[in-house]
N, C-alpha and C. Protein backbone atom coordinates (compact mmCIF):
# COMPACT_ATOMS: atom_id res chain seq x y z
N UNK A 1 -1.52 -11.23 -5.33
CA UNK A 1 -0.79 -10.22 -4.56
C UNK A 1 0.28 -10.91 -3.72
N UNK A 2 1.57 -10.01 -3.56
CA UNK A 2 2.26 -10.69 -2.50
C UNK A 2 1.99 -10.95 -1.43
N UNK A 3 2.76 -11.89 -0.85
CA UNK A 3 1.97 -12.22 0.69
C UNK A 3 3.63 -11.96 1.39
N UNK A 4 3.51 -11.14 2.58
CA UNK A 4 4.48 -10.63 3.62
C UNK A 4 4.99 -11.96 4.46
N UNK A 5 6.12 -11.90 4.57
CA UNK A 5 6.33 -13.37 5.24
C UNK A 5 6.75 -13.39 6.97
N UNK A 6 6.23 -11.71 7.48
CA UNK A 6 6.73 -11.19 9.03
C UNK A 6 5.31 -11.52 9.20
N UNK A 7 3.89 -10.53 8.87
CA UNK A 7 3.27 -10.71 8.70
C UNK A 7 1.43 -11.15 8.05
N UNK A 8 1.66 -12.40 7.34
CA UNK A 8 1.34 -12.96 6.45
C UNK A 8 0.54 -11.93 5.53
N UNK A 9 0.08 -10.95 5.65
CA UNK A 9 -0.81 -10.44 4.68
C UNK A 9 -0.61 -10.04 2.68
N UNK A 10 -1.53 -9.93 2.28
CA UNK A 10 -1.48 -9.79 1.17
C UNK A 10 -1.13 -8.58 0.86
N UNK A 11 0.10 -8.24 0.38
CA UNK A 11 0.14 -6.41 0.33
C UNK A 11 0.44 -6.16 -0.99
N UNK A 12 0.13 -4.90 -1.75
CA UNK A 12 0.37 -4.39 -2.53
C UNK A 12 1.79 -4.58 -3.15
N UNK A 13 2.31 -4.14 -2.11
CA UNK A 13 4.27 -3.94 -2.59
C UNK A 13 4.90 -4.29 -1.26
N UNK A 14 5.87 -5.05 -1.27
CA UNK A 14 6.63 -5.52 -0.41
C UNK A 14 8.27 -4.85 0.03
N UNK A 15 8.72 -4.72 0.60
CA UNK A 15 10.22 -4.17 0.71
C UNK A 15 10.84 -5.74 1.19
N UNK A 16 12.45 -5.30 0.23
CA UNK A 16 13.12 -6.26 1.07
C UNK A 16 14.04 -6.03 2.29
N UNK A 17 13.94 -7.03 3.20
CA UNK A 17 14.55 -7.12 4.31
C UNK A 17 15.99 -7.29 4.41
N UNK A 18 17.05 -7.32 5.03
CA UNK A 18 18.47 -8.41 5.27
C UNK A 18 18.18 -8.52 6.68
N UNK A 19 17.89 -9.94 7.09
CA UNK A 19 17.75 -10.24 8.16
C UNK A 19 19.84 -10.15 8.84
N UNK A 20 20.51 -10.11 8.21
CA UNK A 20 21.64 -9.45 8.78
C UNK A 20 21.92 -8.34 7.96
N UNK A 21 21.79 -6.80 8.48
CA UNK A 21 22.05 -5.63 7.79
C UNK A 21 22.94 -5.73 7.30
N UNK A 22 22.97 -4.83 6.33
CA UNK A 22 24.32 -4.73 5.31
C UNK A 22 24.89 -3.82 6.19
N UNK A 23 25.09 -3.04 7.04
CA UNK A 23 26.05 -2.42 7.70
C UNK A 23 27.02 -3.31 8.54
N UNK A 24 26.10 -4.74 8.98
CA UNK A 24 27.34 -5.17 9.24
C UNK A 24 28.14 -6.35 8.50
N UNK A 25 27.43 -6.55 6.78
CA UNK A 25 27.92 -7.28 6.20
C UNK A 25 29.18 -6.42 5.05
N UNK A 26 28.85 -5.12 5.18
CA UNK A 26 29.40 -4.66 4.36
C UNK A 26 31.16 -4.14 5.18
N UNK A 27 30.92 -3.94 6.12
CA UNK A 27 32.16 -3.71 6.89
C UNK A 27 33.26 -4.92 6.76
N UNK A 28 32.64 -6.12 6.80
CA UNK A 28 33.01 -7.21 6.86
C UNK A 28 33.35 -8.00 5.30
N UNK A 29 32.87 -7.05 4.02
CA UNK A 29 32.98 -7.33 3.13
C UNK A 29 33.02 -9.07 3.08
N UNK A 30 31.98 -9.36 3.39
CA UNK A 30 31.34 -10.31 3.25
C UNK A 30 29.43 -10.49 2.54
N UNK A 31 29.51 -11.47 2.04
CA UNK A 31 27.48 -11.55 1.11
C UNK A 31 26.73 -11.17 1.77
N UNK A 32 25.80 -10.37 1.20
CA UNK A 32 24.76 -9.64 2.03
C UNK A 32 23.73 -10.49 2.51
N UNK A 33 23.97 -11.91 2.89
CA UNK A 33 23.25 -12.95 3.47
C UNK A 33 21.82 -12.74 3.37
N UNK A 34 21.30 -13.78 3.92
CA UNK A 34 19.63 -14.06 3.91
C UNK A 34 18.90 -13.15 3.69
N UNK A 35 17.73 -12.51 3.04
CA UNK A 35 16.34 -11.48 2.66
C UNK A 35 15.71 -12.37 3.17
N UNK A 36 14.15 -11.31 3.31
CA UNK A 36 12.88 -11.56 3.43
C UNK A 36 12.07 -10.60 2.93
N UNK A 37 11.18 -10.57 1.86
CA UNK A 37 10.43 -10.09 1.33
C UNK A 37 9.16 -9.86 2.74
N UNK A 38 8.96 -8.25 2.86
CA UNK A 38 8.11 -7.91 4.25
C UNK A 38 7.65 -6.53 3.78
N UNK A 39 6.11 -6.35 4.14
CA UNK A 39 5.52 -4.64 3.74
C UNK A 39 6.32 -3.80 4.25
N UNK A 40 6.38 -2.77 3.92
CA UNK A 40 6.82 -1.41 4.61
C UNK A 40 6.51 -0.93 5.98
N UNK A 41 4.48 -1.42 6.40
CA UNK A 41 5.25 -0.93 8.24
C UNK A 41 5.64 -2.16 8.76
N UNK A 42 5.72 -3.56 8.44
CA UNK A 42 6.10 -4.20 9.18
C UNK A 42 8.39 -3.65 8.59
N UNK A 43 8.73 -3.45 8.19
CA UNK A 43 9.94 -3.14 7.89
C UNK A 43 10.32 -2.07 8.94
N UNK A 44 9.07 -0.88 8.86
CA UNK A 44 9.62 0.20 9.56
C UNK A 44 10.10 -0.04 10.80
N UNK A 45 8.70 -1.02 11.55
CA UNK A 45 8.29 -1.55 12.79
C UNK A 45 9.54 -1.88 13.44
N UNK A 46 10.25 -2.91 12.71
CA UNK A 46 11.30 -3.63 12.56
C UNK A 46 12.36 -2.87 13.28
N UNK A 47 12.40 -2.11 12.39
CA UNK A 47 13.79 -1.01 12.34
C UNK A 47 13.80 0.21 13.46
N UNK A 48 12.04 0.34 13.70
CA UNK A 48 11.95 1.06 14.90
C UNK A 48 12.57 0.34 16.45
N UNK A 49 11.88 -1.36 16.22
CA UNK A 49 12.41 -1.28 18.13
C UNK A 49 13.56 -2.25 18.05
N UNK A 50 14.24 -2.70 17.01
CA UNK A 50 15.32 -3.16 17.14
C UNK A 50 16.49 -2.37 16.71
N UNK A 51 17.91 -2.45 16.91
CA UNK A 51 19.20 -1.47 16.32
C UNK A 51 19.64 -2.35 15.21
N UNK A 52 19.99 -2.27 14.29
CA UNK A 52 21.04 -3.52 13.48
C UNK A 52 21.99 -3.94 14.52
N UNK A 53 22.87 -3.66 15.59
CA UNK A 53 23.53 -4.84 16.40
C UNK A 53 22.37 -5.98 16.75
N UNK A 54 21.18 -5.53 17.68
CA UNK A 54 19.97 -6.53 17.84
C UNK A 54 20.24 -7.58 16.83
N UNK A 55 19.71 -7.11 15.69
CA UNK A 55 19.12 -7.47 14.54
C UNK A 55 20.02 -8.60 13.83
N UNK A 56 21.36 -8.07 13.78
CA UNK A 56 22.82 -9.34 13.32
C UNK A 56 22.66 -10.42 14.41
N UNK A 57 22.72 -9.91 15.44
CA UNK A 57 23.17 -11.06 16.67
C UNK A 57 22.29 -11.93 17.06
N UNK A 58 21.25 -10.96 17.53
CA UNK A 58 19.71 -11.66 18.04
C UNK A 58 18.67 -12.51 17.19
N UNK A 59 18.05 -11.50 16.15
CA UNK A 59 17.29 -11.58 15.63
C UNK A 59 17.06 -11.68 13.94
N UNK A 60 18.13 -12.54 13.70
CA UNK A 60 18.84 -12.98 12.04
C UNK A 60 17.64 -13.74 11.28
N UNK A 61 16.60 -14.24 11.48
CA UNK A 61 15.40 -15.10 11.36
C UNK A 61 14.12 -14.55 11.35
N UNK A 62 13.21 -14.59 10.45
CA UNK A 62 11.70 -14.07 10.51
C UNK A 62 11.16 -14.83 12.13
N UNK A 63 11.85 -16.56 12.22
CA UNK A 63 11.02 -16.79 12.91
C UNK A 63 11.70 -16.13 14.58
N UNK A 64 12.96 -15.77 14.59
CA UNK A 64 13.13 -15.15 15.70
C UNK A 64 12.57 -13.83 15.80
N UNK A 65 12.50 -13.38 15.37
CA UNK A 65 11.56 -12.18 15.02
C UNK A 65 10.23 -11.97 15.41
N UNK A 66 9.64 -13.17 14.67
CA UNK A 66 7.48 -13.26 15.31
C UNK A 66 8.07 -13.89 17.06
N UNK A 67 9.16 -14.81 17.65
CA UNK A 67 8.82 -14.87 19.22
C UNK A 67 9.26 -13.43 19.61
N UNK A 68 9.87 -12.31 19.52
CA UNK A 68 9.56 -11.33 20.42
C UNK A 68 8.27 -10.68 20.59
N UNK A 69 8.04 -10.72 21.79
CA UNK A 69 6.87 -10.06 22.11
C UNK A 69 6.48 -8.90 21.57
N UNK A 70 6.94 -7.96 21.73
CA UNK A 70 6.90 -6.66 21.01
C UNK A 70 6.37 -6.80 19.72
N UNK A 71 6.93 -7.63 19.21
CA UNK A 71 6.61 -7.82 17.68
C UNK A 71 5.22 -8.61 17.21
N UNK A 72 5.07 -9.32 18.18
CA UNK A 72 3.85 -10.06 18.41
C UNK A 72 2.99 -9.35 19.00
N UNK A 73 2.87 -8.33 19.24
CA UNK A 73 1.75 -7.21 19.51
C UNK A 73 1.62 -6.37 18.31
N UNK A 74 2.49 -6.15 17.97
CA UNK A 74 2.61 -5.56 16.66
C UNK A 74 1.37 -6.62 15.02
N UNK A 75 2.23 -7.76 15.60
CA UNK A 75 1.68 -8.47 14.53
C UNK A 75 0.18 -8.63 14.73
N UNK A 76 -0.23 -8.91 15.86
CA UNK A 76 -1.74 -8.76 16.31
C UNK A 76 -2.66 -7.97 15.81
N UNK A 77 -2.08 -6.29 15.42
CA UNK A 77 -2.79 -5.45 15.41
C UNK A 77 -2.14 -5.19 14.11
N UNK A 78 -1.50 -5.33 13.56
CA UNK A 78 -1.20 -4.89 11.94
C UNK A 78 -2.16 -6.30 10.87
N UNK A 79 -2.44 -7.24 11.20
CA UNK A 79 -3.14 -8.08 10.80
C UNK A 79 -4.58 -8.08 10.43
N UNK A 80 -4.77 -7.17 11.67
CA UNK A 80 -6.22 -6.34 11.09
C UNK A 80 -6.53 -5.22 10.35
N UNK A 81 -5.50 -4.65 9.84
CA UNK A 81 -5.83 -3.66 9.20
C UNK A 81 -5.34 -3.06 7.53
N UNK A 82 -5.93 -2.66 6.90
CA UNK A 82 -6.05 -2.68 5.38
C UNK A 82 -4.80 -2.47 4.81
N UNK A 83 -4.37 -3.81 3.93
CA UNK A 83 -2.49 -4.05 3.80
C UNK A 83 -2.46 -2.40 3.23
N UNK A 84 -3.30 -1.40 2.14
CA UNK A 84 -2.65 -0.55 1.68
C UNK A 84 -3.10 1.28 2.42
N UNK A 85 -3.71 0.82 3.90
CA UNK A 85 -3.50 1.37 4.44
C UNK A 85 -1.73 2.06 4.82
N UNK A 86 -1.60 3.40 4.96
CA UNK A 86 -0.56 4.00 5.24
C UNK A 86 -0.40 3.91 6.97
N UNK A 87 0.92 3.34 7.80
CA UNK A 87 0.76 3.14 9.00
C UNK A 87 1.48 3.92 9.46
N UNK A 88 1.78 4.09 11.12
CA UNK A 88 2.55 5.35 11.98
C UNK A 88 3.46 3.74 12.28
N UNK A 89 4.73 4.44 12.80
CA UNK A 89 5.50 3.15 13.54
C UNK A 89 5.78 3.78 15.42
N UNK A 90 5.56 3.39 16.49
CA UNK A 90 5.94 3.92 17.61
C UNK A 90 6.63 2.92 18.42
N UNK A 91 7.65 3.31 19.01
CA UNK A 91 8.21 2.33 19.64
C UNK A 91 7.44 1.59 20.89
């Protein structure tokens, strides 16, 4: 099974990431730079408490990503629970 590389679990099906959105690679008509293969609520999660400005500027890196806190609470508690469990995302 794949293994999530936000957080590590074995999941069914994975979504891919652009750790710099294509909204702001595509404006810029420039390569849709770096992926990361990541489950769906850690994706949603993602997309819930960060904006794509965050996300280009700040947080371009899985590993900048696991030091926000937020996300590291997140990761805490999504770690325990069944990868093909269906999840809620809340900010």
């Amino acid at each position: 099974m794949p293994i999530c590389q936000l957080c590590d679990r074995d999941c069914p099906k994975l979504t891919v990431h652009h750790l710099i959105p294509k909204q702001q690679t595509k404006r810029k008509k420039q390569d849709i730079g770096p992926t990361a293969d990541i489950c769906a609520p850690c994706h949603k999660q993602v997309h819930t408490l960060f904006d794509n400005k965050q996300l280009a500027c700040d947080l371009n890196s899985i590993e900048k990503l696991r030091s926000r806190p937020e996300v590291q609470k997140f990761l805490s508690w999504i770690r325990k629970q069944d990868p093909s469990r269906r999840v809620r995302t809340y900010r």
